[in-house]
Protein backbone atom coordinates (compact mmCIF):
# COMPACT_ATOMS: atom_id res chain seq x y z
CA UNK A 1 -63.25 -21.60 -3.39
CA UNK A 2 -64.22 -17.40 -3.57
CA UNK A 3 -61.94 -15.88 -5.80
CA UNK A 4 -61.16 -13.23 -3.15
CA UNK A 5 -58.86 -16.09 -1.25
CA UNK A 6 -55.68 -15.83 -1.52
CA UNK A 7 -53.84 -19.13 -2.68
CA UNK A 8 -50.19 -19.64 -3.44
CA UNK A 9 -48.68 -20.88 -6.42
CA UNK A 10 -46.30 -23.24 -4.74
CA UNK A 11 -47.23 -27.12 -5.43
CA UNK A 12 -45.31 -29.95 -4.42
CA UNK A 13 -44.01 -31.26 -7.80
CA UNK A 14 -42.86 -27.81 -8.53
CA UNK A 15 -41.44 -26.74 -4.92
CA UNK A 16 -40.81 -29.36 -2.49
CA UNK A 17 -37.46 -30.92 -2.26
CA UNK A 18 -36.07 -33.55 0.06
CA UNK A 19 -33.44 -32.82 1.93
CA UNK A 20 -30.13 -34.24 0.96
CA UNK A 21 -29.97 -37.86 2.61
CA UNK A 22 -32.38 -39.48 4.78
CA UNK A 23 -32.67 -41.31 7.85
CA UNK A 24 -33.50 -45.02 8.66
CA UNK A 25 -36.82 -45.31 8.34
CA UNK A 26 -36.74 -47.43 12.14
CA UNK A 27 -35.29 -43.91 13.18
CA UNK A 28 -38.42 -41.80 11.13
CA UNK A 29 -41.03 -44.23 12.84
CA UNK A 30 -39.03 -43.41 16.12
CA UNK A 31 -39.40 -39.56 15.49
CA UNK A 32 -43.59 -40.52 14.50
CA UNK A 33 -44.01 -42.35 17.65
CA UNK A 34 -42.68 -39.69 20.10
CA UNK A 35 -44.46 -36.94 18.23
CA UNK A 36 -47.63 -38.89 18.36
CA UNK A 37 -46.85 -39.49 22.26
CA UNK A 38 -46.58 -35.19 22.32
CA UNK A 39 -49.80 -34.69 20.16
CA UNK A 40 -52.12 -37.40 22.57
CA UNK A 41 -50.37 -36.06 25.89
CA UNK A 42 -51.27 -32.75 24.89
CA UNK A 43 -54.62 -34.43 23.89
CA UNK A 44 -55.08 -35.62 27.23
CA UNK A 45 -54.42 -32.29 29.01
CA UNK A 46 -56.85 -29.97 26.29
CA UNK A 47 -59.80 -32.39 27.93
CA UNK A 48 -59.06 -31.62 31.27
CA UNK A 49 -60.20 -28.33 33.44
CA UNK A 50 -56.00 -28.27 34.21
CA UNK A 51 -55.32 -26.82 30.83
CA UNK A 52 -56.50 -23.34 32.10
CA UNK A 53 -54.19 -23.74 34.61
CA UNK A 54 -50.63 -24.53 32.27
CA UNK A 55 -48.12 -22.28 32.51
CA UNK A 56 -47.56 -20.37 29.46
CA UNK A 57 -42.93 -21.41 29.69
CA UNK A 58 -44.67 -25.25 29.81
CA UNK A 59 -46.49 -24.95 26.81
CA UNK A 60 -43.69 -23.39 25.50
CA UNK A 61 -41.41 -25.50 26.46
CA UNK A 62 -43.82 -28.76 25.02
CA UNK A 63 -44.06 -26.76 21.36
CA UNK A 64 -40.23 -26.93 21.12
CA UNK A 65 -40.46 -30.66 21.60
CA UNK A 66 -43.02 -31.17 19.25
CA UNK A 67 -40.59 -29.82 16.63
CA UNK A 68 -37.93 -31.31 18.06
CA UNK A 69 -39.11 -35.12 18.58
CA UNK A 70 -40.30 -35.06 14.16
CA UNK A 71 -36.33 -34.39 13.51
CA UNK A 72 -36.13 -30.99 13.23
CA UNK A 73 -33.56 -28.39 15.37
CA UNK A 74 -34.67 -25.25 16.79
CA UNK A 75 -33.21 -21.72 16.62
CA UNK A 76 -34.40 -19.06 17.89
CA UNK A 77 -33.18 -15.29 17.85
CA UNK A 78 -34.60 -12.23 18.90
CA UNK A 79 -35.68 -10.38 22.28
CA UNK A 80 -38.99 -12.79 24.09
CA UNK A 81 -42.02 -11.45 23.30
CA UNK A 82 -43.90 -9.10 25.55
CA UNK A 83 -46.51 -10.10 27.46
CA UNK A 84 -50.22 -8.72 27.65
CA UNK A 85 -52.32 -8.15 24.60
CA UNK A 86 -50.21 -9.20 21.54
CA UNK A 87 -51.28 -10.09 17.73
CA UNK A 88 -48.33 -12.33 16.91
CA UNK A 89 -48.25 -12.50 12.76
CA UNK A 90 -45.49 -14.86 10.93
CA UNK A 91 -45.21 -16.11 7.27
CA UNK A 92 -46.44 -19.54 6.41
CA UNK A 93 -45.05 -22.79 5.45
CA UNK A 94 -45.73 -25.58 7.15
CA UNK A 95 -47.55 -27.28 9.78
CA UNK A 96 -44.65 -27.07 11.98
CA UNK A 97 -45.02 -22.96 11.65
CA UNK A 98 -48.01 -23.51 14.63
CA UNK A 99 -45.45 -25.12 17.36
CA UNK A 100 -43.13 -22.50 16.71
CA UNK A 101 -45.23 -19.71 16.61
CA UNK A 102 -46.18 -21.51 20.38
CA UNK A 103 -42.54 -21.76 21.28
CA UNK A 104 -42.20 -17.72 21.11
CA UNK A 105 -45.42 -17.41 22.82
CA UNK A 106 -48.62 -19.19 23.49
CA UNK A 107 -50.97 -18.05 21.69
CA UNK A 108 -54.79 -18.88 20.40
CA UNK A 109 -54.61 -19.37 16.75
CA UNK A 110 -56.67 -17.91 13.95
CA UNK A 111 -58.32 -21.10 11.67
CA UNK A 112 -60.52 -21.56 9.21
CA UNK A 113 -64.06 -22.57 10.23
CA UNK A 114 -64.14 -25.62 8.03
CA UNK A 115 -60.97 -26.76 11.11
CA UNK A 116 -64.06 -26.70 13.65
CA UNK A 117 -65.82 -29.87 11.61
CA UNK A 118 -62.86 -31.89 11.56
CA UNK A 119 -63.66 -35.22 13.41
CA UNK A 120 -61.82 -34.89 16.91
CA UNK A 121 -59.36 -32.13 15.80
CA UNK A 122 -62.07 -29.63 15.68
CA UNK A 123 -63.50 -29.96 19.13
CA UNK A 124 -59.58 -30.13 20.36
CA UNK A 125 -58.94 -26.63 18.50
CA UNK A 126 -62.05 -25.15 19.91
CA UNK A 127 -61.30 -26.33 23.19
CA UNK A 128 -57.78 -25.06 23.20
CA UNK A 129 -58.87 -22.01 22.44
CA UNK A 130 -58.89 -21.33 18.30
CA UNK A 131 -60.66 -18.84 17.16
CA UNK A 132 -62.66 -19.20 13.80
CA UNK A 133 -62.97 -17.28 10.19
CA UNK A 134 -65.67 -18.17 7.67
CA UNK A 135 -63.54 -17.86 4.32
CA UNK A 136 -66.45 -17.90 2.22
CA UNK A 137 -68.30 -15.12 3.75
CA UNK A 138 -67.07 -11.46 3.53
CA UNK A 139 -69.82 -10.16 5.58
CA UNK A 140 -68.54 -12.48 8.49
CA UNK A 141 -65.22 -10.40 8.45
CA UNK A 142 -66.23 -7.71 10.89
CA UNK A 143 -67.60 -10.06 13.73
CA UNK A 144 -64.08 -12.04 12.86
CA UNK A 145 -62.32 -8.98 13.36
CA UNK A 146 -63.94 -7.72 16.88
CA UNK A 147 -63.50 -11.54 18.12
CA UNK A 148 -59.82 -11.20 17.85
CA UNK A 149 -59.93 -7.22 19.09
CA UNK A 150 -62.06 -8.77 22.15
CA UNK A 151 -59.46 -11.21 22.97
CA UNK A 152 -56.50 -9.39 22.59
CA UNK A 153 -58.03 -6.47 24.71
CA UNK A 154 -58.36 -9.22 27.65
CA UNK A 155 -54.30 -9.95 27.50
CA UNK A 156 -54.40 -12.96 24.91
CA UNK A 157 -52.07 -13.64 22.51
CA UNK A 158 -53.30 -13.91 18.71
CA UNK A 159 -51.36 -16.09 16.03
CA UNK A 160 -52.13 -15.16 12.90
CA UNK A 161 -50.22 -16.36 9.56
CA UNK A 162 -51.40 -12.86 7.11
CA UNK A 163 -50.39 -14.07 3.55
CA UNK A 164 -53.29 -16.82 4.13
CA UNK A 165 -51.63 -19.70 2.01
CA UNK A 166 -48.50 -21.80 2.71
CA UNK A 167 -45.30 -21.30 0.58
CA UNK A 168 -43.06 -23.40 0.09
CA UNK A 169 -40.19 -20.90 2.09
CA UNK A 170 -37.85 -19.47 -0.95
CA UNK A 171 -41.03 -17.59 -1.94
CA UNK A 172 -43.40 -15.47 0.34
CA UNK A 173 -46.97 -13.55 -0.11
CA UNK A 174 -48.06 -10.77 0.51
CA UNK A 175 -49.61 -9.73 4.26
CA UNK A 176 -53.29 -9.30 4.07
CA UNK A 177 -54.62 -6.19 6.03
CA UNK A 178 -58.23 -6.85 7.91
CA UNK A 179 -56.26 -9.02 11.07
CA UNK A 180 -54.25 -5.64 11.67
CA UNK A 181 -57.12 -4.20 12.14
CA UNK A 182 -58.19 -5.99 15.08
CA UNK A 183 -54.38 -5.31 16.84
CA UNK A 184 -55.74 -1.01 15.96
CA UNK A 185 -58.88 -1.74 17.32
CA UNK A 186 -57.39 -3.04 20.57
CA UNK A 187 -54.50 -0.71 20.56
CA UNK A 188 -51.83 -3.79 21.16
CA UNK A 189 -48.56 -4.38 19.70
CA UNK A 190 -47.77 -6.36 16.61
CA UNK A 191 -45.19 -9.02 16.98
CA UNK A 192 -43.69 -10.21 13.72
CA UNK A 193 -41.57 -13.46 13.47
CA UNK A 194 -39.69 -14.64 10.57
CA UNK A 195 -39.69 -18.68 9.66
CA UNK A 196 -37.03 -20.20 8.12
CA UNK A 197 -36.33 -23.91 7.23
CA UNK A 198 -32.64 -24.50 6.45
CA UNK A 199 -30.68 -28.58 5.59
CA UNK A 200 -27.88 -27.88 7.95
CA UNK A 201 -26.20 -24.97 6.66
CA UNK A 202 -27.59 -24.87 3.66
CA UNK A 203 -29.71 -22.63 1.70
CA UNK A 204 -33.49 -22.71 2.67
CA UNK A 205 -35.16 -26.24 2.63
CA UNK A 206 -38.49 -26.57 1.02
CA UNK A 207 -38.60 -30.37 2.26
CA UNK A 208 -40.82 -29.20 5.62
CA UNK A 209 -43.45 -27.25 3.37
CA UNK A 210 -46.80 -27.93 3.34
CA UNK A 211 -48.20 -26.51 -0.11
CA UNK A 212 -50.59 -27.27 -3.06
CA UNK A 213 -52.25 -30.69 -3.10
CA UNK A 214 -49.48 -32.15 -0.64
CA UNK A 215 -51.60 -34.47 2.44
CA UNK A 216 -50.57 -33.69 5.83
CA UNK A 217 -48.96 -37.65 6.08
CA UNK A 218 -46.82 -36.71 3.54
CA UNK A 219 -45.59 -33.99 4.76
CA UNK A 220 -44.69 -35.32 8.25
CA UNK A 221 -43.22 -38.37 7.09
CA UNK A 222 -41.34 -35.70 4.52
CA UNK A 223 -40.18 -34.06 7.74
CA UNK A 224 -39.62 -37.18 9.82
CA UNK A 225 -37.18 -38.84 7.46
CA UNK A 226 -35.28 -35.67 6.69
CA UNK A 227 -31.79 -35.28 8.49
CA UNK A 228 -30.05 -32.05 9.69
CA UNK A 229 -33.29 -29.90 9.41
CA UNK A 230 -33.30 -26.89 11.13
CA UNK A 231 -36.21 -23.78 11.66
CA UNK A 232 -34.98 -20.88 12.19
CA UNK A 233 -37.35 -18.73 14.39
CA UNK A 234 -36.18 -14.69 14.41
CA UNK A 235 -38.42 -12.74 16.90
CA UNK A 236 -38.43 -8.99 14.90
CA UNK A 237 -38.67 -6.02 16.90
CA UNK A 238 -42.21 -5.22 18.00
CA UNK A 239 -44.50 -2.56 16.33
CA UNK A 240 -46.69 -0.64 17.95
CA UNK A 241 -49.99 -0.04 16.75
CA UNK A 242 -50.63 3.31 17.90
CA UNK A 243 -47.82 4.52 15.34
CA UNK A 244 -49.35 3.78 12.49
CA UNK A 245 -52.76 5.25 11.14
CA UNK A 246 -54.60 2.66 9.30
CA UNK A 247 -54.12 -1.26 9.21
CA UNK A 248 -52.58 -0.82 5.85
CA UNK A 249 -49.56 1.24 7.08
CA UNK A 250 -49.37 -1.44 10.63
CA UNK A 251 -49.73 -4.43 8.15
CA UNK A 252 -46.89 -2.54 5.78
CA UNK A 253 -44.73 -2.05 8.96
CA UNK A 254 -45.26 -5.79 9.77
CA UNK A 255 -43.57 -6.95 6.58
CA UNK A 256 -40.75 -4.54 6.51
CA UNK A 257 -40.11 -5.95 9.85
CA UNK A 258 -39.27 -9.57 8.66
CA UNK A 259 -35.45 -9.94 8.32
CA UNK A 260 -34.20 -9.89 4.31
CA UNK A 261 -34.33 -13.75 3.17
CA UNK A 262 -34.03 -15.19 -0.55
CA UNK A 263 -37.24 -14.80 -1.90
CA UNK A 264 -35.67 -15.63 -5.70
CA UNK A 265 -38.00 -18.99 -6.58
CA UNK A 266 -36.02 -21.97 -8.99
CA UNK A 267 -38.94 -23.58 -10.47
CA UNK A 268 -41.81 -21.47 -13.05
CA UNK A 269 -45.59 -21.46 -11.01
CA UNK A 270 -48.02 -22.08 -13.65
CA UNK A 271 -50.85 -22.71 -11.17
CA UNK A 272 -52.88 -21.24 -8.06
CA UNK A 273 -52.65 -24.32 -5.52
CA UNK A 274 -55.40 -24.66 -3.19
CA UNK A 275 -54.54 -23.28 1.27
CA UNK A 276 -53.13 -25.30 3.37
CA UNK A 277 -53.15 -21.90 6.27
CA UNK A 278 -54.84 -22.03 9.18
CA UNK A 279 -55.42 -18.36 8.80
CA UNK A 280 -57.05 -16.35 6.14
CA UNK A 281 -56.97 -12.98 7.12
């Protein structure tokens, strides 16, 4: 891995926590079976010439019942986000982040190339739309960045996760600059949203995160025998890029944006974990 990646220090032995209490595991393999009936309906749909013709509130509508049928409630606050060209950027934690993110607004997502070589998932993400970033290659950054400007200039949506590496959600990163750029370039709005995993009432959960070394069948089954989970989804005010000068003041203005959250971390990180994000920008 380049040292210029950025990588979070949250690991599973040191972060992750299970939520208070668990559920039957008949009930978890209940909550597996209709997200696996979600995943291959969608499945079905991404091989078809119809999925260019899906309403946007239907996919919508479908990401909220992803998240819904592995356990979890949904909350969302904030005005809906606007349509037309729109870079939509949100901090990172888990794999649930991308339904979410969906449930706000369709969007095509920003993944890592190595996502494109993955057996069956790969040719599902290009298909749907993903668009790609070779990590390992700085020089690739520029044709990255006028890929996303292109699309956004057309009226897409963009989802982007900036810190590039999960956390585990009591800790965040930092946003990294170069996908602002793009939202500049093609003189759309930014649309930051602010994640938050909660047990019940509780202080923030860490039991959805998917950090470190953790496997993704881990991490749903974490998620799918949890009880009282709940994301929290708040839809920040919209910045516009034509306010700010350079992608470091838009990128800046994207982070002030996200509501104050405990950010305070229990547990000492001793060691750089390896990305889990779908985005590396």
């Amino acid at each position: 891995m380049s040292t210029w990646l950025p990588a979070a220090p949250c690991t599973p032995a040191t972060c992750v926590e299970r939520s208070r209490g668990a559920v039957a595991a008949p009930r978890a393999v209940l909550r597996l079976a209709a997200l696996a009936f979600l995943l291959l309906a969608a499945v079905a749909v991404v091989l078809t010439p119809v999925r260019r013709r899906v309403p946007a509130a239907v996919v919508a509508r479908w990401s909220r019942w992803v998240v819904r049928a592995a356990g979890v409630r949904v909350r969302v606050t904030g005005a809906p986000a606007p349509a037309g060209g729109l870079l939509l950027v949100a901090n990172h934690v888990s794999w649930l982040d991308i339904p979410l993110l969906a449930a706000v607004r369709p969007a095509r997502m920003l993944a890592k190339s190595e996502v494109r070589q993955w057996p069956v998932a790969g040719a599902l993400a290009a298909r749907g739309g993903a668009l790609f970033i070779e990590r390992d290659r700085l020089r690739a950054l520029p044709d990255t960045v006028a890929a996303l400007a292109l699309a956004l200039r057309a009226g897409a949506a963009v989802a982007a996760f900036p810190e590039g590496s999960t956390w585990c959600g009591r800790a965040h990163g930092a946003y990294r600059r170069a996908v602002f750029q793009a939202a500049l370039d093609a003189g759309v709005p930014v649309q930051p949203v602010h994640l938050r995993y909660r047990a019940g009432e509780r202080e923030v959960s860490t039991a959805p995160a998917f950090v470190g070394a953790d496997t993704l069948l881990a991490s749903v089954w974490r998620v799918a025998s949890s009880r009282g989970l709940t994301a929290e989804v708040e839809v920040c005010p919209v910045v516009p890029a034509g306010r700010h000068p350079d992608r470091r003041s838009l990128a800046e203005a994207a982070e002030a944006a996200r509501r104050t959250f405990p950010t305070s971390h229990p547990h000492g990180h001793q060691r750089k974990a390896p990305s889990k994000s779908m985005c590396l920008l």
